[in-house]
PDB file of N, CA and C in Angstrom:
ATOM      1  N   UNK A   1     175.224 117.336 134.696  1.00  0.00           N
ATOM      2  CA  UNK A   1     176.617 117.684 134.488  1.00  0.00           C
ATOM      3  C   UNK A   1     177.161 116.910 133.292  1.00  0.00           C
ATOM      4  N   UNK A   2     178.281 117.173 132.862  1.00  0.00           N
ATOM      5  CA  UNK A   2     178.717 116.444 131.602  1.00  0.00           C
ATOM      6  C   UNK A   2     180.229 116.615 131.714  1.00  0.00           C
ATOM      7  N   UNK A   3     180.684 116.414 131.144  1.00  0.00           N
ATOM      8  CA  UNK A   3     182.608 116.072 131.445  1.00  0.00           C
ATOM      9  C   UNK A   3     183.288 116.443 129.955  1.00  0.00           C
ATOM     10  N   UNK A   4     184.041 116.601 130.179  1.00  0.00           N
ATOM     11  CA  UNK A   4     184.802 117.013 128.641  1.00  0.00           C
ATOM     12  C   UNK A   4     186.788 116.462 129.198  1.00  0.00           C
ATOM     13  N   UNK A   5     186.819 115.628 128.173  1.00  0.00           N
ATOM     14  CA  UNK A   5     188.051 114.984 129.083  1.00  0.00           C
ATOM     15  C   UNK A   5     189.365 115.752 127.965  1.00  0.00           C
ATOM     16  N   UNK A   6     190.555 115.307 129.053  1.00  0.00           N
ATOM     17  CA  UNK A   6     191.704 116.400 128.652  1.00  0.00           C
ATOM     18  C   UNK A   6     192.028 116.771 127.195  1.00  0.00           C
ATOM     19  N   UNK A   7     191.856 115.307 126.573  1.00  0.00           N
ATOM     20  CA  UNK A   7     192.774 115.023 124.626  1.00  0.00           C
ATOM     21  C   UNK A   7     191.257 116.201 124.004  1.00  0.00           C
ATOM     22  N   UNK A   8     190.284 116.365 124.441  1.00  0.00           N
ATOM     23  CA  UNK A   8     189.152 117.276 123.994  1.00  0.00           C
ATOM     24  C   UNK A   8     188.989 118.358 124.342  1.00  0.00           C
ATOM     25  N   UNK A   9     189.378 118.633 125.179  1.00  0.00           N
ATOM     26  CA  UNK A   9     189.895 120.441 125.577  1.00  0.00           C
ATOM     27  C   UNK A   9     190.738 120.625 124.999  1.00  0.00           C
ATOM     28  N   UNK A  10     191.661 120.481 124.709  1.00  0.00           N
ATOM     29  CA  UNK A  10     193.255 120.387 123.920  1.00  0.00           C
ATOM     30  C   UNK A  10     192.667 120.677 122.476  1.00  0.00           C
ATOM     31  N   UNK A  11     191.490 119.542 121.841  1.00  0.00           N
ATOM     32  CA  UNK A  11     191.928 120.082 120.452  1.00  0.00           C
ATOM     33  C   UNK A  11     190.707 121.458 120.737  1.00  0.00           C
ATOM     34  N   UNK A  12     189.491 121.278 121.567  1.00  0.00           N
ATOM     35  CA  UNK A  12     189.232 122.775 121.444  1.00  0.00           C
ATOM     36  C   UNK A  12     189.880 123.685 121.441  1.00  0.00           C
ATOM     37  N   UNK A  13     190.812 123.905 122.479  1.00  0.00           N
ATOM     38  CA  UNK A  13     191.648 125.351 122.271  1.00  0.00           C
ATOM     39  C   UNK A  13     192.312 125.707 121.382  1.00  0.00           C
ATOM     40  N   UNK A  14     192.903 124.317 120.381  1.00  0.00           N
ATOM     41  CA  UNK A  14     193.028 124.353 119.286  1.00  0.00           C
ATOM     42  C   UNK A  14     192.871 125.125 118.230  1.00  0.00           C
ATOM     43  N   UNK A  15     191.086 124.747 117.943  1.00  0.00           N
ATOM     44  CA  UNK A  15     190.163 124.884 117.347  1.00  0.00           C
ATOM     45  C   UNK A  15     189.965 126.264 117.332  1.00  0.00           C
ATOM     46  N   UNK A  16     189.532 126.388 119.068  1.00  0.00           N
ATOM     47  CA  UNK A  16     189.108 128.232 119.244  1.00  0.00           C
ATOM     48  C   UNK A  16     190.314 129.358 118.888  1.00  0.00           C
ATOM     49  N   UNK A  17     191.508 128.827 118.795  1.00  0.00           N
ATOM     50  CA  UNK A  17     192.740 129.669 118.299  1.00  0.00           C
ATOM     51  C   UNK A  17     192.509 129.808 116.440  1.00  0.00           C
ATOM     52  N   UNK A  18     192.586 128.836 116.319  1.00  0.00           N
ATOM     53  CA  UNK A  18     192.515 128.790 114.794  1.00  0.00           C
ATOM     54  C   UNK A  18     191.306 129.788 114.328  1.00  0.00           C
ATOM     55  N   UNK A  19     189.861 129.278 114.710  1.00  0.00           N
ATOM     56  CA  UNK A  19     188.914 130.475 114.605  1.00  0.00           C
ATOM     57  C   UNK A  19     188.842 131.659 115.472  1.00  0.00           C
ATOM     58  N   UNK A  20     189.566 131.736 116.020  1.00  0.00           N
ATOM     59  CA  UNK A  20     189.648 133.238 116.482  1.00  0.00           C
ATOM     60  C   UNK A  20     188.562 133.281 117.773  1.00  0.00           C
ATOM     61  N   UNK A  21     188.169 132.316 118.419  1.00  0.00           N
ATOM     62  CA  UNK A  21     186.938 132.545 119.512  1.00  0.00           C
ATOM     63  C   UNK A  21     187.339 133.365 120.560  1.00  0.00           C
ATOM     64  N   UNK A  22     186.464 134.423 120.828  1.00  0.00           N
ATOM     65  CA  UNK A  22     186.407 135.170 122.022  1.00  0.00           C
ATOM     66  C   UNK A  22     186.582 134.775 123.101  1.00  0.00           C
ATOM     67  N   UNK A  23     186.999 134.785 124.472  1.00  0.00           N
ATOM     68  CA  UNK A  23     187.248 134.948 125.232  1.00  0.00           C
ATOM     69  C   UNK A  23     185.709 134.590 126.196  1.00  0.00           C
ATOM     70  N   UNK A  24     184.386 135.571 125.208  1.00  0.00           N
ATOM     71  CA  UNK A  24     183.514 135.321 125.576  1.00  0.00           C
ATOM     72  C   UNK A  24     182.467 134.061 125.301  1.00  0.00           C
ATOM     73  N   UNK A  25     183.247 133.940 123.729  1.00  0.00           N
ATOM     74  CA  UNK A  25     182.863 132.831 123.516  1.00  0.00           C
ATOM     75  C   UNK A  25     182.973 131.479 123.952  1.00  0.00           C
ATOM     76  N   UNK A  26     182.442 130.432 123.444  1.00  0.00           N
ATOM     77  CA  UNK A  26     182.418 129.225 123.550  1.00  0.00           C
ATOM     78  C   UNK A  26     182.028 127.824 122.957  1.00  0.00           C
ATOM     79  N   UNK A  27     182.199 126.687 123.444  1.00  0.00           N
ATOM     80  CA  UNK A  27     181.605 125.481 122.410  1.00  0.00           C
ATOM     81  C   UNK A  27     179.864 125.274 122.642  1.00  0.00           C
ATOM     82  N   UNK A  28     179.235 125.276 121.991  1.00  0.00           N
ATOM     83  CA  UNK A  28     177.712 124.978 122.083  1.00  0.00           C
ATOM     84  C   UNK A  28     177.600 123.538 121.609  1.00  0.00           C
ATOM     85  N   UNK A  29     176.961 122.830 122.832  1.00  0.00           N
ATOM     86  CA  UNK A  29     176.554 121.354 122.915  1.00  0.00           C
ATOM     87  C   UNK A  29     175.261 121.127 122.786  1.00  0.00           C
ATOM     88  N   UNK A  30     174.147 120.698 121.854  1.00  0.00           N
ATOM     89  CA  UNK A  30     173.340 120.543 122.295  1.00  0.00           C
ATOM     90  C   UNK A  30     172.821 119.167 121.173  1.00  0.00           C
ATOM     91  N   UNK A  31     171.448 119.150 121.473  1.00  0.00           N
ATOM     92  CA  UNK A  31     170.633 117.974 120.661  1.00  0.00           C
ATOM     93  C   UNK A  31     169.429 118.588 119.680  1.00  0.00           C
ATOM     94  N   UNK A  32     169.225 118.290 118.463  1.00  0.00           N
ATOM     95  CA  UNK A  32     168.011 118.590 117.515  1.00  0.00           C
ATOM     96  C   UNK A  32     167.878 117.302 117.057  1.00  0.00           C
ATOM     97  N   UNK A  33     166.332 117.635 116.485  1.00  0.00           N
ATOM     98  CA  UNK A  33     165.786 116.525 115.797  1.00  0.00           C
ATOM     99  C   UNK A  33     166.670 116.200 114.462  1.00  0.00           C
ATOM    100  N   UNK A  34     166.484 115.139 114.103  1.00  0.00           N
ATOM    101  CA  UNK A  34     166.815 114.728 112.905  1.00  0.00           C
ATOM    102  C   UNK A  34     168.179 113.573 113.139  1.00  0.00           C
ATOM    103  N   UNK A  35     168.916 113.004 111.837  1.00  0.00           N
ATOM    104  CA  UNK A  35     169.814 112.148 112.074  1.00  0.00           C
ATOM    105  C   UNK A  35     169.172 110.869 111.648  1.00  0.00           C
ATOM    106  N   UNK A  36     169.863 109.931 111.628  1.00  0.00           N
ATOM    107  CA  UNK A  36     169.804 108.232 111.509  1.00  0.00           C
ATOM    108  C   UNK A  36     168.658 107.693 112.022  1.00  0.00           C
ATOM    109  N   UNK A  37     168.983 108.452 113.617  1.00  0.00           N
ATOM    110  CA  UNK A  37     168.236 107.350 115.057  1.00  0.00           C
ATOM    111  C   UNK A  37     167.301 108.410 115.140  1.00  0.00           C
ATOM    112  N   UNK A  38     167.169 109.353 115.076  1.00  0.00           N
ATOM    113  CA  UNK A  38     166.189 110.519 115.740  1.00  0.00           C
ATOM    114  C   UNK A  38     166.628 111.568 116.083  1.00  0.00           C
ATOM    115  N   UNK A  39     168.009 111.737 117.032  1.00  0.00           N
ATOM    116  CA  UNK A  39     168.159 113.046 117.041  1.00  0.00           C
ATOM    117  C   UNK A  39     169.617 112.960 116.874  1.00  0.00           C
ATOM    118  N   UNK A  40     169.777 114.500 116.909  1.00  0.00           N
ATOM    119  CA  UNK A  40     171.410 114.298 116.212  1.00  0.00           C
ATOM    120  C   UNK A  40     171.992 115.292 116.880  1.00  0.00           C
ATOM    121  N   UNK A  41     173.343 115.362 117.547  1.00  0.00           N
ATOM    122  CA  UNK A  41     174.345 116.480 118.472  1.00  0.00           C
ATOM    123  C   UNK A  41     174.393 117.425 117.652  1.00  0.00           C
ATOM    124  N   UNK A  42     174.675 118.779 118.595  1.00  0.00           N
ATOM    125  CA  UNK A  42     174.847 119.544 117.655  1.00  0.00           C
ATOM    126  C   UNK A  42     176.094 120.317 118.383  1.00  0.00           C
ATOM    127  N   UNK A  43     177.216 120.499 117.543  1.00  0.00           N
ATOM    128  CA  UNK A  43     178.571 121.087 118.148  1.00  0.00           C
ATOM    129  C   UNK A  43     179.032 121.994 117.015  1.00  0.00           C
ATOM    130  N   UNK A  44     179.016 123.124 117.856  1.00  0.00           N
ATOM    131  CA  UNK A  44     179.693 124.216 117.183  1.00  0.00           C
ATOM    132  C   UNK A  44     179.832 125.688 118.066  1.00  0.00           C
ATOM    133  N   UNK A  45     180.528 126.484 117.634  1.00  0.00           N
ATOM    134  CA  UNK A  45     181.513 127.585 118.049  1.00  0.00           C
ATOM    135  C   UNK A  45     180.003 128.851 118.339  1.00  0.00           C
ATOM    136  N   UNK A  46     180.236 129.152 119.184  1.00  0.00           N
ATOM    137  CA  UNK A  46     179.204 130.318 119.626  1.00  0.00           C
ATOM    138  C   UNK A  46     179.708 131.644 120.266  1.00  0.00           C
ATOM    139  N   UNK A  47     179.389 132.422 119.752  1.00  0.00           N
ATOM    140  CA  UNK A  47     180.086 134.363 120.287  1.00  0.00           C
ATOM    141  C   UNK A  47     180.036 134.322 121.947  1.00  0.00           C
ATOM    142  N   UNK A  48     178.405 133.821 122.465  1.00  0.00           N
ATOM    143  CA  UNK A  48     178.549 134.073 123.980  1.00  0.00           C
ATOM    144  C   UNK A  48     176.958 133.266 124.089  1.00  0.00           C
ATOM    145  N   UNK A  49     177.471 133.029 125.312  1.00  0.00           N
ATOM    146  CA  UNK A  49     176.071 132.343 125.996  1.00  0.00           C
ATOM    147  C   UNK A  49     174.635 132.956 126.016  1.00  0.00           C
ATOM    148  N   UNK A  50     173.504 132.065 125.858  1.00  0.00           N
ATOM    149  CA  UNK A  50     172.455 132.856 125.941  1.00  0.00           C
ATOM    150  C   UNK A  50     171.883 132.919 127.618  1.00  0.00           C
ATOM    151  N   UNK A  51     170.831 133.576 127.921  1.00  0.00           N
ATOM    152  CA  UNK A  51     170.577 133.498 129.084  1.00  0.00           C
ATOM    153  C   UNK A  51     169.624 132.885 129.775  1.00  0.00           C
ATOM    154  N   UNK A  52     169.779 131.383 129.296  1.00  0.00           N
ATOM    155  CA  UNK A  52     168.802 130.344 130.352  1.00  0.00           C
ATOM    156  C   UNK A  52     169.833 129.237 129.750  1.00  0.00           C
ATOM    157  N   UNK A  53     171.342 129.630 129.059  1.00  0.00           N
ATOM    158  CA  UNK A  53     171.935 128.196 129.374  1.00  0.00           C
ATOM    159  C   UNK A  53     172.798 127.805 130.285  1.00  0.00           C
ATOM    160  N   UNK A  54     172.880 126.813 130.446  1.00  0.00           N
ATOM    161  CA  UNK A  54     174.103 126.170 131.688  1.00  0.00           C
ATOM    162  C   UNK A  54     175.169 126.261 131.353  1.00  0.00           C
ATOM    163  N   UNK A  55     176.151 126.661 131.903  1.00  0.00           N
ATOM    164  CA  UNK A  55     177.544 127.158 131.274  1.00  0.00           C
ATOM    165  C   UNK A  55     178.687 126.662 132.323  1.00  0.00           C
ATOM    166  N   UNK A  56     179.369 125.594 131.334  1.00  0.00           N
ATOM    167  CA  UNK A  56     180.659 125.113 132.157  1.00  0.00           C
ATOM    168  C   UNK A  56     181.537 124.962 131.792  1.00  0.00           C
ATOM    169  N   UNK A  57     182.671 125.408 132.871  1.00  0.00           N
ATOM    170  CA  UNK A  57     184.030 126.253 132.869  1.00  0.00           C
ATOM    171  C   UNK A  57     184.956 124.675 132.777  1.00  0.00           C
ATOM    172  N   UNK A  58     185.721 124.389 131.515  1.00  0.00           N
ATOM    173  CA  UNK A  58     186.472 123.102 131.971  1.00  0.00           C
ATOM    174  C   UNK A  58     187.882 124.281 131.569  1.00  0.00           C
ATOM    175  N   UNK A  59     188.749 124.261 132.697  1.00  0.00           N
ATOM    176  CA  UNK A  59     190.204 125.138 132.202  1.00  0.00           C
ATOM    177  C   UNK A  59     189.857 126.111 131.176  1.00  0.00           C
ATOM    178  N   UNK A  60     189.350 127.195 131.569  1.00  0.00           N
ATOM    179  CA  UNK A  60     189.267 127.994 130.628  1.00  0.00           C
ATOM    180  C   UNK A  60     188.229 127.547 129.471  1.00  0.00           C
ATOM    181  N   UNK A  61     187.679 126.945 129.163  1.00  0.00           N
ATOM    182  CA  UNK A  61     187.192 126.179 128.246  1.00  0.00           C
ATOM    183  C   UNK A  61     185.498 126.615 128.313  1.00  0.00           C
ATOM    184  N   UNK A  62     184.882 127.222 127.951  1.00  0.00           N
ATOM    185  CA  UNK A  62     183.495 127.565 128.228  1.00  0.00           C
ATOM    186  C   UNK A  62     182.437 126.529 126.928  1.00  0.00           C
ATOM    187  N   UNK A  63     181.774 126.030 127.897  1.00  0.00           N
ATOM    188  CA  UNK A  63     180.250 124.987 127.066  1.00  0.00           C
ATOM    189  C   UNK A  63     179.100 125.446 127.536  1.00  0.00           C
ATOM    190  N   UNK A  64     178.398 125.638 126.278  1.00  0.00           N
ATOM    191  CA  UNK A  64     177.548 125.975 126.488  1.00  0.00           C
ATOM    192  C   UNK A  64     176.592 125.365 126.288  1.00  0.00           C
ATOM    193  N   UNK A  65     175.377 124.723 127.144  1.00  0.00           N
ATOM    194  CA  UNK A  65     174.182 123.428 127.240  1.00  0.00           C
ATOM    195  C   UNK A  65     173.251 124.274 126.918  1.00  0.00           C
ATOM    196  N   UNK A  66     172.143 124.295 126.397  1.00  0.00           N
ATOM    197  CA  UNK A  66     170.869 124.917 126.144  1.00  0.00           C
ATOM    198  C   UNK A  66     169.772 123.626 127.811  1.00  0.00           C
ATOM    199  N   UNK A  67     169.068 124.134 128.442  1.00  0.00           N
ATOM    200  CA  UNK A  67     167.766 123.433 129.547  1.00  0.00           C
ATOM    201  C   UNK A  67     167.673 122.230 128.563  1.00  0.00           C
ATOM    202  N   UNK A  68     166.673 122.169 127.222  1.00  0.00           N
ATOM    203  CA  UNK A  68     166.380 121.094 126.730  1.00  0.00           C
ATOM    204  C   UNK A  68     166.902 120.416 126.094  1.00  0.00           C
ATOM    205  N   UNK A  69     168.510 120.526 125.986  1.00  0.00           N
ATOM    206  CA  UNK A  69     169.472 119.492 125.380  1.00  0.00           C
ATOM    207  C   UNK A  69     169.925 118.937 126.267  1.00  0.00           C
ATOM    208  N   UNK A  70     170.405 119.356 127.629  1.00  0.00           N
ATOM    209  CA  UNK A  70     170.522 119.292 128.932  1.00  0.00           C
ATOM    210  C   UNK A  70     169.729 117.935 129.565  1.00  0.00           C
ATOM    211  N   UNK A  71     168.808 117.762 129.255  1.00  0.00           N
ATOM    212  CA  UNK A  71     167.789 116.115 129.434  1.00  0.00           C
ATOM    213  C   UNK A  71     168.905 114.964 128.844  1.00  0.00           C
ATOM    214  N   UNK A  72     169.091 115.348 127.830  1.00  0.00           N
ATOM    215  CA  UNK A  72     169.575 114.225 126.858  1.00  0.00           C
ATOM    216  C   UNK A  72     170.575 114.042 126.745  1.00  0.00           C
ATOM    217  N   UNK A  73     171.623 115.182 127.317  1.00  0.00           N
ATOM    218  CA  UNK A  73     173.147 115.237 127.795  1.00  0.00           C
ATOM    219  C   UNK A  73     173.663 115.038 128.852  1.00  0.00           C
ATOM    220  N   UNK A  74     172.981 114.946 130.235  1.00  0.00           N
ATOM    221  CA  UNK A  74     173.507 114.808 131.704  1.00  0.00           C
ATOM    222  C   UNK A  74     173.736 113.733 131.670  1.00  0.00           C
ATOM    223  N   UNK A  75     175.340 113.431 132.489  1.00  0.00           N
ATOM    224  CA  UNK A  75     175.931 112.558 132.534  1.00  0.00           C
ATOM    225  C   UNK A  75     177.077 112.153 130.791  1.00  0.00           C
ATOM    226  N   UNK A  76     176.944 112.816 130.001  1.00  0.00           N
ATOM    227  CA  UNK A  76     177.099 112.833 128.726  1.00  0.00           C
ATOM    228  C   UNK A  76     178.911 113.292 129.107  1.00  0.00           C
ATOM    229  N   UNK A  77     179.744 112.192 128.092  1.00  0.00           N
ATOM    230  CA  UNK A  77     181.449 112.896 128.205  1.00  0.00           C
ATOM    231  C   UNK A  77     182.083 112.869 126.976  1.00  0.00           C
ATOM    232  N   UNK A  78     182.462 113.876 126.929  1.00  0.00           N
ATOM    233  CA  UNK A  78     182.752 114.327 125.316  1.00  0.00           C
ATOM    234  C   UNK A  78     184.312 114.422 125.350  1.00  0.00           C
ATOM    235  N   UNK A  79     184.817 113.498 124.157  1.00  0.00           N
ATOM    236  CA  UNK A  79     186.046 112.769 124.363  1.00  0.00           C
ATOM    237  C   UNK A  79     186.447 113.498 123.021  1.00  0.00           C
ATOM    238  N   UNK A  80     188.232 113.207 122.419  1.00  0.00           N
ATOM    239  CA  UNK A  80     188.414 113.152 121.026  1.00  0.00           C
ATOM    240  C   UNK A  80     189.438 111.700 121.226  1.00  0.00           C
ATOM    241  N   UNK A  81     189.302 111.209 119.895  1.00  0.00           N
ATOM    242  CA  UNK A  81     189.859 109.999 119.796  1.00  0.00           C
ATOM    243  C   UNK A  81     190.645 109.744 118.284  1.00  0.00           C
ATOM    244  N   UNK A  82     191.406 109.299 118.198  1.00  0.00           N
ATOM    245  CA  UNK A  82     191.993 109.818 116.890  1.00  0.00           C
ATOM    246  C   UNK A  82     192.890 107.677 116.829  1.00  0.00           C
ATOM    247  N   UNK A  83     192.476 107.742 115.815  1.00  0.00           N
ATOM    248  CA  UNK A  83     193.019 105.883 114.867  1.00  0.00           C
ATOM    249  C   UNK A  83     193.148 106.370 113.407  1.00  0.00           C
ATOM    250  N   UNK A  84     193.849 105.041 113.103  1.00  0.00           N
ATOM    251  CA  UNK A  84     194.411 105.461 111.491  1.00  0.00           C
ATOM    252  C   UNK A  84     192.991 105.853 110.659  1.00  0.00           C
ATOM    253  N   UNK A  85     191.888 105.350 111.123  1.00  0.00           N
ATOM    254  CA  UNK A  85     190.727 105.488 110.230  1.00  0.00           C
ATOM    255  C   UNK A  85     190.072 106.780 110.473  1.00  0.00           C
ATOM    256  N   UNK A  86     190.459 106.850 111.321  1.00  0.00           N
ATOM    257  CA  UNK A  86     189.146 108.068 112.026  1.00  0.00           C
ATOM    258  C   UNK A  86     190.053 108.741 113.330  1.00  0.00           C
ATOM    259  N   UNK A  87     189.335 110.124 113.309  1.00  0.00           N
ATOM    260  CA  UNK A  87     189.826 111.326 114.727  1.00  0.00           C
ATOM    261  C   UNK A  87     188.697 112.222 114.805  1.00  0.00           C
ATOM    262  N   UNK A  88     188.204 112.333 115.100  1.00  0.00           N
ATOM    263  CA  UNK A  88     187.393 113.243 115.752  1.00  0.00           C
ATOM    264  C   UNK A  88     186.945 113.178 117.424  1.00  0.00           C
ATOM    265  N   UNK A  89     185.694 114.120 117.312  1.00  0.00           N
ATOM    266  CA  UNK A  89     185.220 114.243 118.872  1.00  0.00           C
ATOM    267  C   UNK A  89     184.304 112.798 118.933  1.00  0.00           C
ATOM    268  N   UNK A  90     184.087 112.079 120.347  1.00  0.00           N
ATOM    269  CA  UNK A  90     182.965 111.357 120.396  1.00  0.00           C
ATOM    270  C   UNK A  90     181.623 111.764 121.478  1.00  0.00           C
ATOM    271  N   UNK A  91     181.066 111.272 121.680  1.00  0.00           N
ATOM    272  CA  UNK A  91     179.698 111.734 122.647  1.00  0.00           C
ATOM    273  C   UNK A  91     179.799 110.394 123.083  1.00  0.00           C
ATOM    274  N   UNK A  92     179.825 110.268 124.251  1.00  0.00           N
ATOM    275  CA  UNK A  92     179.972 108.809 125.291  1.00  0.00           C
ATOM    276  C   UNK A  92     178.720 109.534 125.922  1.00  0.00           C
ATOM    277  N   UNK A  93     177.418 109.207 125.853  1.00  0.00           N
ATOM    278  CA  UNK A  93     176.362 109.760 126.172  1.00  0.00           C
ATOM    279  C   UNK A  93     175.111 108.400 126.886  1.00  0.00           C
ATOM    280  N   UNK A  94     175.729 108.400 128.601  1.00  0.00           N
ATOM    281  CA  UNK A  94     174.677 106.816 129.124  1.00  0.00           C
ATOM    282  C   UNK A  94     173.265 107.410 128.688  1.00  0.00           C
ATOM    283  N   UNK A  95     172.815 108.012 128.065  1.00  0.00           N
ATOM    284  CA  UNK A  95     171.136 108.639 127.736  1.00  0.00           C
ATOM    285  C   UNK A  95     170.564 108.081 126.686  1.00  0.00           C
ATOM    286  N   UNK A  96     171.787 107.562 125.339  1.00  0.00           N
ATOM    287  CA  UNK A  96     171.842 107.176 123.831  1.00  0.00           C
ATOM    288  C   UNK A  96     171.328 105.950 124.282  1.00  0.00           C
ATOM    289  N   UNK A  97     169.756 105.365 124.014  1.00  0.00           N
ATOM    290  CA  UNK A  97     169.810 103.873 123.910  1.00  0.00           C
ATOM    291  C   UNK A  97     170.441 103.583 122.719  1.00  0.00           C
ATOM    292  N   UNK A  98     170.079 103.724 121.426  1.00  0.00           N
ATOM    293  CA  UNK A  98     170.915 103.782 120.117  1.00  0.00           C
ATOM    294  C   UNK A  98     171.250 104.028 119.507  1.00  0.00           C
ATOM    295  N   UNK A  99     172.309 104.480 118.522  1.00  0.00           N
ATOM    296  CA  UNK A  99     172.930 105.093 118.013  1.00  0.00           C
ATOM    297  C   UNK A  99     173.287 104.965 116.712  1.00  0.00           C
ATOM    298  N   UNK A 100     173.564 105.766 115.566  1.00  0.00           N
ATOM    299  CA  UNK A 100     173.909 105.479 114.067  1.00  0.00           C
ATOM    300  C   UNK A 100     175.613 104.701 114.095  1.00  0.00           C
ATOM    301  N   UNK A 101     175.823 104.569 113.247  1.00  0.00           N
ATOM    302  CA  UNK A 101     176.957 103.941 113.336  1.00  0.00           C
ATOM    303  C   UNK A 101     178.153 105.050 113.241  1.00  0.00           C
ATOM    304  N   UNK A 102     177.887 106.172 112.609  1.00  0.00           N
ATOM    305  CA  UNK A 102     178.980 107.750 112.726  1.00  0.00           C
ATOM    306  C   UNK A 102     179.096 108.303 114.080  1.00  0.00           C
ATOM    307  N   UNK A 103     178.018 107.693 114.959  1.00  0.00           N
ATOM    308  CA  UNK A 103     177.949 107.989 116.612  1.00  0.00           C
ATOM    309  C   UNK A 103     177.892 109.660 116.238  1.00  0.00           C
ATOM    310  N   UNK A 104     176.701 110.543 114.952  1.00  0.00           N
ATOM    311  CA  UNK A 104     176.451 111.641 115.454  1.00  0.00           C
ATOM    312  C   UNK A 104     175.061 111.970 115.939  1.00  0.00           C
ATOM    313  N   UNK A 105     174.412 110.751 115.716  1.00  0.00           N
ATOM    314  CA  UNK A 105     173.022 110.738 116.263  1.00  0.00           C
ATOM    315  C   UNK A 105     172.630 109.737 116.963  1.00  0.00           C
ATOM    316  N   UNK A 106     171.798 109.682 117.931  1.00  0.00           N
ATOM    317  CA  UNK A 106     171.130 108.697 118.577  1.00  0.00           C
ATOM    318  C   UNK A 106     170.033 108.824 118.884  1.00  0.00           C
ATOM    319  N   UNK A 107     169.010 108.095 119.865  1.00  0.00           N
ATOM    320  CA  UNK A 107     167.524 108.015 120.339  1.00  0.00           C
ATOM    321  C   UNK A 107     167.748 107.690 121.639  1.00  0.00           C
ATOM    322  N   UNK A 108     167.144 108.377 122.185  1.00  0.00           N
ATOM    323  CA  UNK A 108     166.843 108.206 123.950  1.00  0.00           C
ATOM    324  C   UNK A 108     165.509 107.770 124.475  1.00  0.00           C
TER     325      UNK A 108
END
C-alpha cells in the first residue's frame, strides 16, 4: 500500500485540471533504473491503467503502481512540500536505503 497525503492530492487535482486528465486517467508511480543511487521514481500523467496494475482510489484521485515498482514502493508516502527554496512532490519511501540529494532517486 502507499499513502498520498492531503497538500499532494490537492496539487494533483491541480495538475490534472490544468492538463486536462480524464476522468479515466491518472498519476503513474513507479521505479526505473538509472539516477544518482540506482534507481530513479518515475511520476507522470497516464490516459488509463494498464491491466496487471494496482490502482488506488485516494478522493477521486486514481494511482497507478505497475507489480514491479510495487516492491520498491510499499509502504512508500508521497507528500508535496513547498519552502522558500524548493516545492515540489517528495517520496518518503522506508524501502530507500539511500538516496541522491534531489530525493529523485535512491537504492534499495
Amino acid at each position: 500500500m502507499i499513502q498520498v497525503t492531503p497538500k499532494a492530492l490537492d496539487k494533483i487535482r491541480q495538475a490534472f485540471t490544468r492538463h486536462g486528465v480524464s476522468e479515466a486517467g491518472g498519476l503513474r508511480l513507479g521505479v526505473q533504473g538509472g539516477g544518482c543511487s540506482g534507481m530513479s521514481y518515475l511520476f507522470r500523467f497516464d490516459p488509463k491503467e494498464r491491466p496487471n496494475d494496482n490502482v488506488y482510489n485516494f478522493e477521486g484521485v486514481r494511482i497507478f503502481v505497475d507489480p514491479k515498482s510495487l516492491v520498491y514502493l510499499k509502504g512508500m508516502t508521497l507528500d508535496y512540500k513547498e519552502s522558500l527554496i524548493h516545492s515540489g512532490f517528495v517520496f518518503e519511501n522506508p524501502n530507500a536505503k539511500k538516496s541522491c540529494g534531489c530525493g529523485t532517486s535512491f537504492s534499495a
